[in-house]
Protein backbone atom coordinates (compact mmCIF):
# COMPACT_ATOMS: atom_id res chain seq x y z
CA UNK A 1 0.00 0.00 0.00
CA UNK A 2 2.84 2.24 1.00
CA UNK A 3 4.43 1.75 -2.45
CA UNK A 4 1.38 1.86 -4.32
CA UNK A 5 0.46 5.53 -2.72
CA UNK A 6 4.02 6.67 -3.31
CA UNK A 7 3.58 6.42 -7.33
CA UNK A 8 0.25 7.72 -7.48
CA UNK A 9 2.08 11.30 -5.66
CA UNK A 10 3.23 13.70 -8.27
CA UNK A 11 5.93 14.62 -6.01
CA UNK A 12 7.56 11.19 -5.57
CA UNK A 13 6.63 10.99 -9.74
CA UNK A 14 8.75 14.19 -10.95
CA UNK A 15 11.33 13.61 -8.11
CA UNK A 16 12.23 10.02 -9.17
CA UNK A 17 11.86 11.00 -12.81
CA UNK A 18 14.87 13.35 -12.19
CA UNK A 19 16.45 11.07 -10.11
CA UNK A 20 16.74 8.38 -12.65
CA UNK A 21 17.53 10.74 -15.19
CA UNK A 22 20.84 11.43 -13.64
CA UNK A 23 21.63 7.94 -12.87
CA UNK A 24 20.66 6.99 -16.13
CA UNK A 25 22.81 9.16 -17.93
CA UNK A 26 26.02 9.03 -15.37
CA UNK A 27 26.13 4.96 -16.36
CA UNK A 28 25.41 5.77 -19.37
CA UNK A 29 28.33 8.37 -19.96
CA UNK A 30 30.41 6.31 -21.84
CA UNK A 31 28.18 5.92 -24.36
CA UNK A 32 26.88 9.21 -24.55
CA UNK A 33 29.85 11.47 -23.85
CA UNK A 34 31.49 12.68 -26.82
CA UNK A 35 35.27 13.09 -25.90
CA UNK A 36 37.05 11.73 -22.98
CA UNK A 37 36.13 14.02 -19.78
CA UNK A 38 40.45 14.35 -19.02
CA UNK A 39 41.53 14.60 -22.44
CA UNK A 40 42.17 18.02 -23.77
CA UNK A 41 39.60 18.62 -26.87
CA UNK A 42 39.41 22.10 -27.51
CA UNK A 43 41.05 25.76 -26.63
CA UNK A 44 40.91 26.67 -22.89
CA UNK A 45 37.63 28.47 -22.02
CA UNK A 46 35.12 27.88 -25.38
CA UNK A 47 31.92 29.06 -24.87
CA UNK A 48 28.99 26.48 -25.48
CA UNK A 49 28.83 25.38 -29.27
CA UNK A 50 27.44 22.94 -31.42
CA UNK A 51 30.93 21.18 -31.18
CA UNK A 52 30.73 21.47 -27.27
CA UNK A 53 27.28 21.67 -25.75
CA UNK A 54 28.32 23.36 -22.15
CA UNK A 55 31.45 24.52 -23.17
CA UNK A 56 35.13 23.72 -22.28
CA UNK A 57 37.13 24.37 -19.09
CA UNK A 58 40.42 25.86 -18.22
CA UNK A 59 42.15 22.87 -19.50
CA UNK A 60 40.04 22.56 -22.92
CA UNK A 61 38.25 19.50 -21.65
CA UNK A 62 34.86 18.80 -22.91
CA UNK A 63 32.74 20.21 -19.62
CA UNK A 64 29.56 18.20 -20.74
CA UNK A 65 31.47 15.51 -20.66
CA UNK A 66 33.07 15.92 -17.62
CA UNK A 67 29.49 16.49 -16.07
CA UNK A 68 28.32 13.00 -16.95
CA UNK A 69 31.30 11.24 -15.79
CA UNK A 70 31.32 13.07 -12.57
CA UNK A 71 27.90 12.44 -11.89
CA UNK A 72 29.07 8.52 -11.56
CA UNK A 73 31.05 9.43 -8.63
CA UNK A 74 29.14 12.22 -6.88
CA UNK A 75 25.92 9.70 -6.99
CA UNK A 76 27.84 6.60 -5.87
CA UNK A 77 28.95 8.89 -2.87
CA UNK A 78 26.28 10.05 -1.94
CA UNK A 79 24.15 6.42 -2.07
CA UNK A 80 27.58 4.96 -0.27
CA UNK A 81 27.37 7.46 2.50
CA UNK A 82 23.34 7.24 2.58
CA UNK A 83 23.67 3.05 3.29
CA UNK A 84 26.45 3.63 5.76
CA UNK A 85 23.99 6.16 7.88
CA UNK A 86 21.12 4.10 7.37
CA UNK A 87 22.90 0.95 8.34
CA UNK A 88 24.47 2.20 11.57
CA UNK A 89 21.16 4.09 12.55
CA UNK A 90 19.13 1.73 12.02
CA UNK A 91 21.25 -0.96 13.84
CA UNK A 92 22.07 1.41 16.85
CA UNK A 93 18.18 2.63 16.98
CA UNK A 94 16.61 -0.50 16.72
CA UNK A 95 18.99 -1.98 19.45
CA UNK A 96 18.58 0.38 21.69
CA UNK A 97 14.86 1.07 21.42
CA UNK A 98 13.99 -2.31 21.76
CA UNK A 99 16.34 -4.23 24.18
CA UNK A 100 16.90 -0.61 26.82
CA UNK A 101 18.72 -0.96 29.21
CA UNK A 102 22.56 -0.92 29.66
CA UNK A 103 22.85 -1.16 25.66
CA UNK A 104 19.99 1.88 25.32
CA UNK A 105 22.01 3.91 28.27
CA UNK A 106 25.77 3.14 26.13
CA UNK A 107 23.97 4.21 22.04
CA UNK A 108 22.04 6.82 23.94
CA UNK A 109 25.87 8.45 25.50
CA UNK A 110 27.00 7.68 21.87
CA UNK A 111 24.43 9.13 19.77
CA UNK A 112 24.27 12.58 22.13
CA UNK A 113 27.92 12.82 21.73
CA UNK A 114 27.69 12.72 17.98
CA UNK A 115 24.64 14.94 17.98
CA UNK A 116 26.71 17.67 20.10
CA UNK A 117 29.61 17.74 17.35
CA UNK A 118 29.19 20.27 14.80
CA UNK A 119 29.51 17.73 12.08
CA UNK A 120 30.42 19.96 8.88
CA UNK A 121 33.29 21.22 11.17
CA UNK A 122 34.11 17.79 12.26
CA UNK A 123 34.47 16.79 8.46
CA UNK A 124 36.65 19.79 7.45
CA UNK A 125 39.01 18.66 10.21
CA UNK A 126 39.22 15.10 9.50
CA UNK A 127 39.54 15.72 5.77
CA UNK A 128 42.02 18.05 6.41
CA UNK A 129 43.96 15.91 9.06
CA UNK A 130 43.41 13.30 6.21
CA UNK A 131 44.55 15.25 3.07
CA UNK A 132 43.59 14.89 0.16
CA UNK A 133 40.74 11.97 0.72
CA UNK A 134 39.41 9.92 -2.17
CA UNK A 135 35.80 9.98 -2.80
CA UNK A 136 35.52 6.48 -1.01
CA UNK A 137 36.68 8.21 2.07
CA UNK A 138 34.59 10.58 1.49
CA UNK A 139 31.54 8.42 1.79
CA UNK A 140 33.13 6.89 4.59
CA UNK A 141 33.77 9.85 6.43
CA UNK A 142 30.09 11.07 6.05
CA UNK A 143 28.45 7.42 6.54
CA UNK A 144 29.87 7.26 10.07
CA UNK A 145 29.61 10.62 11.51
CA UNK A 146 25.69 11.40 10.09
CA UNK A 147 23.83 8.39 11.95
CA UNK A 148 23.12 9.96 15.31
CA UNK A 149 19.95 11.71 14.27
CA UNK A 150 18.27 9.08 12.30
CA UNK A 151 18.85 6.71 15.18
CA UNK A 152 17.85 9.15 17.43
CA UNK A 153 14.22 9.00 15.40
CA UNK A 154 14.09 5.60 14.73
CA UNK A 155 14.68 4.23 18.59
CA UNK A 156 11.78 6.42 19.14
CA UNK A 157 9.69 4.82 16.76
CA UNK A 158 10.54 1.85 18.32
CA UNK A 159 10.25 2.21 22.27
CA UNK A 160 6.37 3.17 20.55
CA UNK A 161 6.44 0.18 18.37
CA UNK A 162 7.78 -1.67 21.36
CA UNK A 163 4.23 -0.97 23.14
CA UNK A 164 1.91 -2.35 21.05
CA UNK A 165 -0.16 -5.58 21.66
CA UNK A 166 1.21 -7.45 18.60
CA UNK A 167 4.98 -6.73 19.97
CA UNK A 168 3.47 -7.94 23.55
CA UNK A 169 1.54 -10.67 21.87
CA UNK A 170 4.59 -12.18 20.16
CA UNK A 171 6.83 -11.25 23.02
CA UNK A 172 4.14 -13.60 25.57
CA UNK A 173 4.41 -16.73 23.18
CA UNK A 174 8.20 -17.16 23.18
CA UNK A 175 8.96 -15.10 19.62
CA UNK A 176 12.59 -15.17 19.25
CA UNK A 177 14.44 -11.18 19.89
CA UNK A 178 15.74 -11.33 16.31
CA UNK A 179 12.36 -12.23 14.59
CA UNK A 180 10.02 -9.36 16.51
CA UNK A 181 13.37 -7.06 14.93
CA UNK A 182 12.74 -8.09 11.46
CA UNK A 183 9.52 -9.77 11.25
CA UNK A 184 7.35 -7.10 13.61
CA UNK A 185 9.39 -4.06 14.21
CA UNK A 186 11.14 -3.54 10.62
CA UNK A 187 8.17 -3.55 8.47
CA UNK A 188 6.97 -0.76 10.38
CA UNK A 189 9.66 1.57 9.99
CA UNK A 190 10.18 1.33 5.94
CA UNK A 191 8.90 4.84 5.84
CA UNK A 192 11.19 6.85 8.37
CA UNK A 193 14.14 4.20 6.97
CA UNK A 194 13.21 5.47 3.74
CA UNK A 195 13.30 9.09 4.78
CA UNK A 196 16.41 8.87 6.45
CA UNK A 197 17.88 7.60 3.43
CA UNK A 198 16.83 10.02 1.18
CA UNK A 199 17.98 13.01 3.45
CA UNK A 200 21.12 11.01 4.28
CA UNK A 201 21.97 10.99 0.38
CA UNK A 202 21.41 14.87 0.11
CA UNK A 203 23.33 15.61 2.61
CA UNK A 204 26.28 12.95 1.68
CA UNK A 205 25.95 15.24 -2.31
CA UNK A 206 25.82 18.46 -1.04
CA UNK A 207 28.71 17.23 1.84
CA UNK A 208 31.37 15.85 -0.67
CA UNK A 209 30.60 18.89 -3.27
CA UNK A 210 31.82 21.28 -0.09
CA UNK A 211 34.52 19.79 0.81
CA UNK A 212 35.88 19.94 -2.48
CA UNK A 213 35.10 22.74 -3.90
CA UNK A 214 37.52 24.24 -0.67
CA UNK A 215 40.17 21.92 -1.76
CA UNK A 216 39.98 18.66 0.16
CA UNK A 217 38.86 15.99 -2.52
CA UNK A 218 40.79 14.31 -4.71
CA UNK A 219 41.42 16.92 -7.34
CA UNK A 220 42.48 14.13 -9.94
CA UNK A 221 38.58 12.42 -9.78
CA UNK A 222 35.64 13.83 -11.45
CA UNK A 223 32.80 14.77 -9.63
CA UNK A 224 30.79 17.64 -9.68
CA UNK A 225 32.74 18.83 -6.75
CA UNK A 226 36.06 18.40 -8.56
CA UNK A 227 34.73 20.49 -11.21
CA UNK A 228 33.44 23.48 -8.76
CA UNK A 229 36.87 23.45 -7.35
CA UNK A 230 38.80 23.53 -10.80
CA UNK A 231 35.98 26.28 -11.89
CA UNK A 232 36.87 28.05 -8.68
CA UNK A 233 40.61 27.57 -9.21
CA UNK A 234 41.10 28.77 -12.88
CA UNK A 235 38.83 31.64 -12.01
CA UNK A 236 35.85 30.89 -14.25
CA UNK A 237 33.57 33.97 -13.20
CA UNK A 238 36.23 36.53 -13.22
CA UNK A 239 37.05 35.49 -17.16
CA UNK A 240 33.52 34.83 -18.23
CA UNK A 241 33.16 31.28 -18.53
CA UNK A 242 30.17 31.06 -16.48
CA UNK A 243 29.53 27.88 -18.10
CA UNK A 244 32.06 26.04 -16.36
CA UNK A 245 30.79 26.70 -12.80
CA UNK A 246 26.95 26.91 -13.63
CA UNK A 247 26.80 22.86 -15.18
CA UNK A 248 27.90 20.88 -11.91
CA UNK A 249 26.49 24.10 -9.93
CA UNK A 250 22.45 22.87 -11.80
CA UNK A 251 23.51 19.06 -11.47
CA UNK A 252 24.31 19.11 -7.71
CA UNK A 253 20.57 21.44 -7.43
CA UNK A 254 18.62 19.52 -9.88
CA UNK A 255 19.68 16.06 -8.82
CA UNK A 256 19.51 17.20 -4.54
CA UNK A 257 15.81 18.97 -5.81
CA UNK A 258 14.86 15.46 -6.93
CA UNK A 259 15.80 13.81 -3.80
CA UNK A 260 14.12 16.27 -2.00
CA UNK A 261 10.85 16.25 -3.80
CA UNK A 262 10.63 12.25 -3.14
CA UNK A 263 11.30 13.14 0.80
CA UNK A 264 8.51 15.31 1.02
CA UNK A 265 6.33 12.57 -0.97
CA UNK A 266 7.20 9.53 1.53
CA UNK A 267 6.52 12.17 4.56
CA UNK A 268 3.19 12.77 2.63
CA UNK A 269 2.20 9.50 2.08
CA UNK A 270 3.50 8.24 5.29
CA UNK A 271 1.73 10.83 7.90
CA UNK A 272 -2.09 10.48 7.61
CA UNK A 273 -2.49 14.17 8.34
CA UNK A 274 -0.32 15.04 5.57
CA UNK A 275 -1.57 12.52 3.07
CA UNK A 276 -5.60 13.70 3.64
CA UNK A 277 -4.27 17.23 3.01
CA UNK A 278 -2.72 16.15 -0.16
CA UNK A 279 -5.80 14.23 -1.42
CA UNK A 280 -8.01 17.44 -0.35
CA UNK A 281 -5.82 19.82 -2.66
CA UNK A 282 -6.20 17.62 -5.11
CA UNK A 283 -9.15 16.92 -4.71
CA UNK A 284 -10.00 20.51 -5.02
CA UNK A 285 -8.04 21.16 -8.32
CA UNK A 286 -9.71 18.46 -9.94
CA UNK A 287 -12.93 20.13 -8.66
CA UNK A 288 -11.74 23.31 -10.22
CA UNK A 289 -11.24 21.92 -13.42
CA UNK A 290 -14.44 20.10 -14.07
CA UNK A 291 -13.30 16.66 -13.61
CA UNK A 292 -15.33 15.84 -10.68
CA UNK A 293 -18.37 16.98 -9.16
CA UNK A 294 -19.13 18.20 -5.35
């Protein structure tokens, strides 16, 4: 049911659209890219032609085809670092919602710790300490310093989960720990999982593209955060070639726009509240336009 409302919302529709667009095209770069994104193809600088759609860069590589080869890398990041968040909050909330106790009291210290660290600080100083990191480290770095708020929200969930008669009622006939986790408990937190993921990816794009646009990526990979730092570097604005900084600048916002857009549909379709408003508005438009009657 949860699946079936999601595709019916026109915000989960346009934001998976997107979505898929960009992963669609990122495999599909070798295929589609016309030169090869770190071979030099043209003069430094060319504004967008025929010959090169978006332009070139400093270096006279093809910038459209840099775009789709970065977007490989910036995407596998930020799913990487969203699995690595999810993972440990889910494992960390589920434990200590469920079993409390001495192992609530220990994730609890933990997760309050993380949640006091300023965490984009905390990432500038380990990726500095680090040098320069490689985009795997990158995802790394994000995965396991991001998972104190979503386990913060899902052990919530679950100490309410925990309360219910058909947790009691398994718990009474002798249901193992691990099958009231998966079987019982895990079903019933798809949508906040779900959420978490989605915001954990965002975060994990927008994240990486920071940290190296300032300098502390791997300047010899391509991601859209590579090429805002080269942009940055060669002085794009200041000579005009507002091409070279405004392509990754609309990937990173389209691609993070889609991710948010399917957020705000799972919230939708998982609150009740929010999914009768959404029916009502559109219930009203299609009211407006004839298509039903009152």
């Amino acid at each position: 049911m949860f699946f079936k409302l999601l595709i019916r919302n026109p915000q989960a529709v346009i934001g998976m659209s997107i979505m898929a667009f960009f992963i669609v095209i990122s495999l599909a770069a070798p295929i589609i890219a016309p030169y090869d994104p770190e071979a030099r193809v043209g003069l430094p600088h060319e504004a967008p032609s025929s010959e090169h759609l978006f332009g070139t860069s400093r270096m006279g590589r093809d910038v459209f085809s840099q775009v789709l080869y970065a977007g490989q890398i910036s995407i596998t990041v930020g799913i990487t670092a969203g699995l690595i968040t999810t993972f440990i909050a889910l494992a960390t909330g589920l434990s200590a919602g469920y079993f409390g106790g001495r192992i609530d009291e220990v994730i609890t210290f933990a997760t309050n710790v993380i949640l006091v660290l300023p965490q984009l600080p905390l990432l500038l100083v380990l990726a500095a300490f680090l040098g320069e990191v490689s985009p795997a480290l990158i995802a790394f770095i994000i995965g396991v310093t991001s998972w104190a708020w979503g386990s913060r929200v899902i052990r919530s969930q679950t100490l309410a989960l925990r309360e219910k008669e058909f947790i009691k009622a398994a718990e009474l006939i002798g249901e193992p720990a691990r099958r009231i986790i998966f079987i019982e408990l895990l079903p019933n937190l798809i949508s906040i999982i779900g959420s978490g993921f989605i915001g954990a990816v965002i975060y994990a794009v927008m994240t990486q593209a920071t940290l190296e646009f300032i300098g502390l990526g791997d300047p010899t990979s391509i991601s859209w955060g590579t090429m805002l730092y080269h942009a940055q570097t060669s002085s794009a604005i200041y000579v005009g070639a507002w091409w070279d900084l405004l392509v990754p600048c609309v990937a990173i916002s389209l691609f993070g726009a889609s991710l948010a857009l399917l957020n705000f549909a799972v919230d939708e379709v998982a609150n009740p509240k929010l999914r009768a408003k959404g029916a009502l508005r559109r219930y009203k438009r299609m009211l407006k336009r004839g298509e039903v009657k009152a």
